[in-house]
Protein backbone atom coordinates (compact mmCIF):
# COMPACT_ATOMS: atom_id res chain seq x y z
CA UNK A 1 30.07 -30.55 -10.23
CA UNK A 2 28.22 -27.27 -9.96
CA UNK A 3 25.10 -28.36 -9.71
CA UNK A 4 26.29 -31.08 -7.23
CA UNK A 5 27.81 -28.19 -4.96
CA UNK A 6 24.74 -26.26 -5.01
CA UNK A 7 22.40 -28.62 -3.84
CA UNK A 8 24.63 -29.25 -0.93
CA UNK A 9 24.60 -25.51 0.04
CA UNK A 10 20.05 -25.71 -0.78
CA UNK A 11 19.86 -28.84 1.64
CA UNK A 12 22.89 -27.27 4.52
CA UNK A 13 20.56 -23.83 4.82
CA UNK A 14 19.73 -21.14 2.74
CA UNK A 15 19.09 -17.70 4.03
CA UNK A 16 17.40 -15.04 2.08
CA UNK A 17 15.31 -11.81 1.97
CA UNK A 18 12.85 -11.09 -0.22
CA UNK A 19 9.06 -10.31 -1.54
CA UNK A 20 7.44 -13.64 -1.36
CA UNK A 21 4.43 -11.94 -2.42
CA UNK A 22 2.66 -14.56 -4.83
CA UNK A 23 5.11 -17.59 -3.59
CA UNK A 24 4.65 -20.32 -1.80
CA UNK A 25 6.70 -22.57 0.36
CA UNK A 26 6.81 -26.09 -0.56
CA UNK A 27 7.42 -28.59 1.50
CA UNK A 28 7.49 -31.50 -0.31
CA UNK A 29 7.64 -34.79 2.33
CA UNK A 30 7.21 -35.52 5.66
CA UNK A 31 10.49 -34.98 7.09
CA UNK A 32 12.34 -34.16 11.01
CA UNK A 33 15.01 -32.22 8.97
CA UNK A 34 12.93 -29.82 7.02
CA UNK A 35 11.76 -26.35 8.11
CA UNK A 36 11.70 -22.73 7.42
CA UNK A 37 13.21 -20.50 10.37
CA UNK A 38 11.69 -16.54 10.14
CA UNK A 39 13.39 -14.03 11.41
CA UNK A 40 11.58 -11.33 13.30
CA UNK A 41 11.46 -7.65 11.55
CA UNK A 42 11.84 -6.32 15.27
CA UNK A 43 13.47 -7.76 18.45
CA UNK A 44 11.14 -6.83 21.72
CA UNK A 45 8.97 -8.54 24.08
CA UNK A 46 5.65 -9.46 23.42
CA UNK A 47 2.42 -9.19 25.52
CA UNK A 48 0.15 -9.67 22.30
CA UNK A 49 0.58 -11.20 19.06
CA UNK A 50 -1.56 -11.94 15.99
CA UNK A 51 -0.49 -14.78 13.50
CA UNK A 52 -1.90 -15.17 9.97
CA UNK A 53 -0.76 -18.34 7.97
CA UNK A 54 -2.19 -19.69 4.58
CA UNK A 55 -2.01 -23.33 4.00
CA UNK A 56 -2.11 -26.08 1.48
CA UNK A 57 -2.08 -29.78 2.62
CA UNK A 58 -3.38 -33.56 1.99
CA UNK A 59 -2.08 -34.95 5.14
CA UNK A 60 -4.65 -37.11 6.84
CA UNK A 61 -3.03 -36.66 10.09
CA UNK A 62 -2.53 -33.63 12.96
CA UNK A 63 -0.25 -31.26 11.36
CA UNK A 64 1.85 -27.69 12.49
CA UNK A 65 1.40 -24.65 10.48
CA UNK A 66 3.06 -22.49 12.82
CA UNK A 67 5.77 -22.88 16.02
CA UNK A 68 7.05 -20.48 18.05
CA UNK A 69 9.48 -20.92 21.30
CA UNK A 70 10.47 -18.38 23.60
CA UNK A 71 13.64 -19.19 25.25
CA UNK A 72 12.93 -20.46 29.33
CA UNK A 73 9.27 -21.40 28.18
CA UNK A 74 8.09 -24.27 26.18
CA UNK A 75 5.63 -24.73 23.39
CA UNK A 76 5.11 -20.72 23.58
CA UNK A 77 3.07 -21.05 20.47
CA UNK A 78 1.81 -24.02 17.94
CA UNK A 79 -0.64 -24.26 16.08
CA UNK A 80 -1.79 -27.54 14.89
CA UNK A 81 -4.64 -28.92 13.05
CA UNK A 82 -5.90 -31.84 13.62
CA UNK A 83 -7.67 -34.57 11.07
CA UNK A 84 -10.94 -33.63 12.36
CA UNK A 85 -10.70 -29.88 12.02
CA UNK A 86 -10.10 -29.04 15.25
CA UNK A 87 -7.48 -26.94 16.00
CA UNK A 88 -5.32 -27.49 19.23
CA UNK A 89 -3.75 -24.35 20.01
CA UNK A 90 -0.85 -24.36 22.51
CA UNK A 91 -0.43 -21.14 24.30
CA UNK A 92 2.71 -21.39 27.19
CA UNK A 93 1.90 -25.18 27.36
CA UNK A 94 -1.59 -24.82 27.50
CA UNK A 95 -3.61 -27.01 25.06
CA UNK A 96 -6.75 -25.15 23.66
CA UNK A 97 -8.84 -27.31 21.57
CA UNK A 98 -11.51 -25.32 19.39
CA UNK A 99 -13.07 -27.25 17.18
CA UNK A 100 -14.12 -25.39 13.73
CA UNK A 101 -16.47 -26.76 10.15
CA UNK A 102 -13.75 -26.04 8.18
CA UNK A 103 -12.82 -28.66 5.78
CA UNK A 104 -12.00 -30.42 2.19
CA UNK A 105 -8.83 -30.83 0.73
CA UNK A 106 -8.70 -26.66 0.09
CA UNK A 107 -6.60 -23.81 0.68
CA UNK A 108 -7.07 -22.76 4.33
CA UNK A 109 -6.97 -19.10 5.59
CA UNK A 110 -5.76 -19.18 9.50
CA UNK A 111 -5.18 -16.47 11.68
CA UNK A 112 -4.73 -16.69 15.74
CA UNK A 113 -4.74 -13.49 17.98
CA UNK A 114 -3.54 -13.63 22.09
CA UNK A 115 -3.78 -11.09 24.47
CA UNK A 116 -1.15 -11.12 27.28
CA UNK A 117 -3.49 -8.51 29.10
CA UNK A 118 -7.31 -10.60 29.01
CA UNK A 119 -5.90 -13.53 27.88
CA UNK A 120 -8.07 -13.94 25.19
CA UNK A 121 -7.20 -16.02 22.61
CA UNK A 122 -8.97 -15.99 19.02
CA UNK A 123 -9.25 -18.24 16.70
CA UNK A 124 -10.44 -17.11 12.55
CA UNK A 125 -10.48 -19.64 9.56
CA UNK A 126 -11.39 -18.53 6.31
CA UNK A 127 -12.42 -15.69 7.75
CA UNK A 128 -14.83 -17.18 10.56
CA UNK A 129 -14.64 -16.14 14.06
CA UNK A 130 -14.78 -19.25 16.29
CA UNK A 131 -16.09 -19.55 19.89
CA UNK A 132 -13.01 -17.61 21.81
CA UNK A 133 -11.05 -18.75 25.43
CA UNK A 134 -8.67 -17.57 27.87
CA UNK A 135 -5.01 -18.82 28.04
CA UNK A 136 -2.28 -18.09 29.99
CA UNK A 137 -3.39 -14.42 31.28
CA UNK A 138 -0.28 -12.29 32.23
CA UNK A 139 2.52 -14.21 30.18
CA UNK A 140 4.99 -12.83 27.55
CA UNK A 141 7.14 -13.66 24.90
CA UNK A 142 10.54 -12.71 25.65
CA UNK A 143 13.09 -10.67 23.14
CA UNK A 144 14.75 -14.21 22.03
CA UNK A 145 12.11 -16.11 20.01
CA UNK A 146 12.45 -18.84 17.62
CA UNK A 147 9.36 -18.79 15.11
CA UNK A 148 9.49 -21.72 12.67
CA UNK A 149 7.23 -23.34 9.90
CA UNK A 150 7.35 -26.81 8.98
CA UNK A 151 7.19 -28.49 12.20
CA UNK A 152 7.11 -27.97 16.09
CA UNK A 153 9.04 -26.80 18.21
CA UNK A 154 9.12 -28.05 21.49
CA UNK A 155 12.05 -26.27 23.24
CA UNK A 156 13.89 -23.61 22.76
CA UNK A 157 16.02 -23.76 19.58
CA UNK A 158 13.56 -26.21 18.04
CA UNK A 159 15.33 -29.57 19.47
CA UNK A 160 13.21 -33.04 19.11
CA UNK A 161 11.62 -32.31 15.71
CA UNK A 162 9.87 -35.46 14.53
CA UNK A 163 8.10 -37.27 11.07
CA UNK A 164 4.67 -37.09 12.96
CA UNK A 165 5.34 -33.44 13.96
CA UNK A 166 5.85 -32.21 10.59
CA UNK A 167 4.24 -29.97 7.35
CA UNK A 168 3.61 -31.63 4.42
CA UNK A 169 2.00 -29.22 1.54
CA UNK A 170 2.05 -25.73 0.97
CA UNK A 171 2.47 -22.38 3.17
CA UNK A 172 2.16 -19.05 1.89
CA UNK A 173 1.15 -15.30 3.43
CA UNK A 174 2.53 -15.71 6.65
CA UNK A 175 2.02 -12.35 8.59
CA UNK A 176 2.68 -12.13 12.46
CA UNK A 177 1.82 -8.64 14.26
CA UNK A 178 2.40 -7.30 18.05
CA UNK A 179 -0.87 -6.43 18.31
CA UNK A 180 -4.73 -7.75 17.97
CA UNK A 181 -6.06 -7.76 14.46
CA UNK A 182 -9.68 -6.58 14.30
CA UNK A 183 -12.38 -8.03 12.85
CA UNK A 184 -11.50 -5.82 9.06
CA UNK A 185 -7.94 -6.36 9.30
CA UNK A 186 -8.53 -10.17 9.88
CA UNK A 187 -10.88 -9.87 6.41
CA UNK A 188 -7.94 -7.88 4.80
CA UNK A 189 -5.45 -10.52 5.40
CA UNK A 190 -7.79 -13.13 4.02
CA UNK A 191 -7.90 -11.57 0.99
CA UNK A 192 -4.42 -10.99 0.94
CA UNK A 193 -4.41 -6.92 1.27
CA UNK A 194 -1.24 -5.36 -0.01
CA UNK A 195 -1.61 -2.31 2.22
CA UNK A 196 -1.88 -4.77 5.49
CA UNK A 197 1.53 -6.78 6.16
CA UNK A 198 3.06 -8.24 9.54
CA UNK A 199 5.38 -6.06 11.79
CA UNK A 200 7.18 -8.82 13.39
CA UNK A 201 7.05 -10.88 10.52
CA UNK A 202 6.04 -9.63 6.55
CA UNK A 203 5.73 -12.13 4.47
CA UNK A 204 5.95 -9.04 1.21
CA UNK A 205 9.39 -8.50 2.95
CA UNK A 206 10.86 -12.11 4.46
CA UNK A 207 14.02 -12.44 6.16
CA UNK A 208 14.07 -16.27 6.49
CA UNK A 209 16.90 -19.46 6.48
CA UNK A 210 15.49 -22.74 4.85
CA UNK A 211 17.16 -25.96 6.27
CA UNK A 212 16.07 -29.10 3.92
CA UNK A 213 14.04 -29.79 1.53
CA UNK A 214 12.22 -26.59 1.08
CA UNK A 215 11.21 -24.79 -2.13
CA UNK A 216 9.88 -21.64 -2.88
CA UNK A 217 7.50 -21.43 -5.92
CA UNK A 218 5.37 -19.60 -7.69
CA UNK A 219 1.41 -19.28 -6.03
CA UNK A 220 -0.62 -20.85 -8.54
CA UNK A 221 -4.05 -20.88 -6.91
CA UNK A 222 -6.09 -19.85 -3.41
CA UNK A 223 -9.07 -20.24 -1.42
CA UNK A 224 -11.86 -17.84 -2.73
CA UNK A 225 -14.37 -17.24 0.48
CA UNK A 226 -16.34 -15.49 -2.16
CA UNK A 227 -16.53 -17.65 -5.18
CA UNK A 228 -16.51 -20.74 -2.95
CA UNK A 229 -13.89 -22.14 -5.43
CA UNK A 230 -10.03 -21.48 -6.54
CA UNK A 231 -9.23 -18.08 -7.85
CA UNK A 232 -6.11 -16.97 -9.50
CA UNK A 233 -4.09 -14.89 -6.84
CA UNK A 234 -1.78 -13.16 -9.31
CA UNK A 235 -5.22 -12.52 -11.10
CA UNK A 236 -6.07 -8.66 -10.46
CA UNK A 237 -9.89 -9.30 -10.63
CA UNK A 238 -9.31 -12.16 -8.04
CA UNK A 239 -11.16 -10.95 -4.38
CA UNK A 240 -7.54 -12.67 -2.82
CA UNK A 241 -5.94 -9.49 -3.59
């Protein structure tokens, strides 16, 4: 019976803070009812915004690894991925495709950057600046965001998730920032930098609510830019940390 009662508490939501430093989320199946809400570290409007995410999947389809709604404004931010390594990144409804060599069934290092000011929007994989655009000059996130992993969100609140919209695989080292990472700090996060963690969102220091089938586990391997192969990351001599 107790095991029965907790894993209808695990499935209803569990909320929890903690160092997820070396731990992954695992998202085990395609699924419309699975996802990780993050709660934001600080409440305030945004005019720029930097989003690091490390992911982990074998899906042979376009997949989220990062959703975030701002409440009067739909599809503030996704991030998909596509099967042919592009990446379609929506900014305010706008659809920015930039397509990137990434690719093999590997550990992938992604971080986006957005300036409300220029409007330029970056995109960095594994540590590779790719050709940069404008989107949506002059908007901002408001003070009530939703940021979720594990599927997108299309509206406010994260209504309408879908099988086709989902994760399927592995996140881990998700960082988000109210500011522009430079060029070092994007290299920093890559190789996971204990000194450099999110101010909106710190993935060494998560406040987040899991609703499904989610499970946190231990990191077991990463991608190594430098050794072109896995490396340990709880492995001190590893470049990942």
């Amino acid at each position: 019976m107790k095991i029965y009662t907790l894993w209808i508490v695990f499935f209803a939501g569990s909320l929890a803070q903690e160092d997820l430093d070396n731990k992954v989320l695992v998202f085990p199946k395609e699924s419309s009812t699975s996802y990780v809400i993050l709660k934001p570290a600080v409440i305030k409007t945004l005019d720029k915004l930097s989003v690091c995410v490390r992911s982990f999947t074998d899906l042979s389809r376009s997949y989220p690894i990062f959703s975030v709604s701002s409440q009067g404004k739909q599809k503030a931010l996704i991030v998909v991925i596509t099967p042919s390594n592009t990446y379609n990144i929506h900014v305010f409804q706008e659809t920015n495709i930039i397509n990137t060599d990434a690719s093999g069934l590997d550990w992938r290092h992604s971080c986006v950057t957005w300036d409300s000011t220029t409007g330029i929007l970056q995109l960095w994989v594994n540590g590779k600046l790719y050709p940069r655009t404008v989107s949506r000059k002059g908007s901002i996130y408001s003070e009530k965001t939703i940021m979720i992993l594990g599927n997108e969100q299309h509206s406010y609140g994260g209504t309408g998730f879908t099988v086709s919209g989902s994760f399927k695989g592995e996140i881990s080292d998700v960082h988000v920032w109210d500011f522009v990472l430079s060029p070092d700090e994007v290299q920093r996060a890559l190789f996971n930098n204990r000194n450099l963690n999110g101010n909106i969102i710190n993935w060494r220091s998560l406040n987040y609510e899991i609703i499904g089938e989610v499970v946190v586990q231990p990191k077991l391997q990463c991608g190594s830019l430098e050794l072109k192969t896995y490396a340990l990351c709880y492995d001190e001599k590893s470049p990942a940390k």
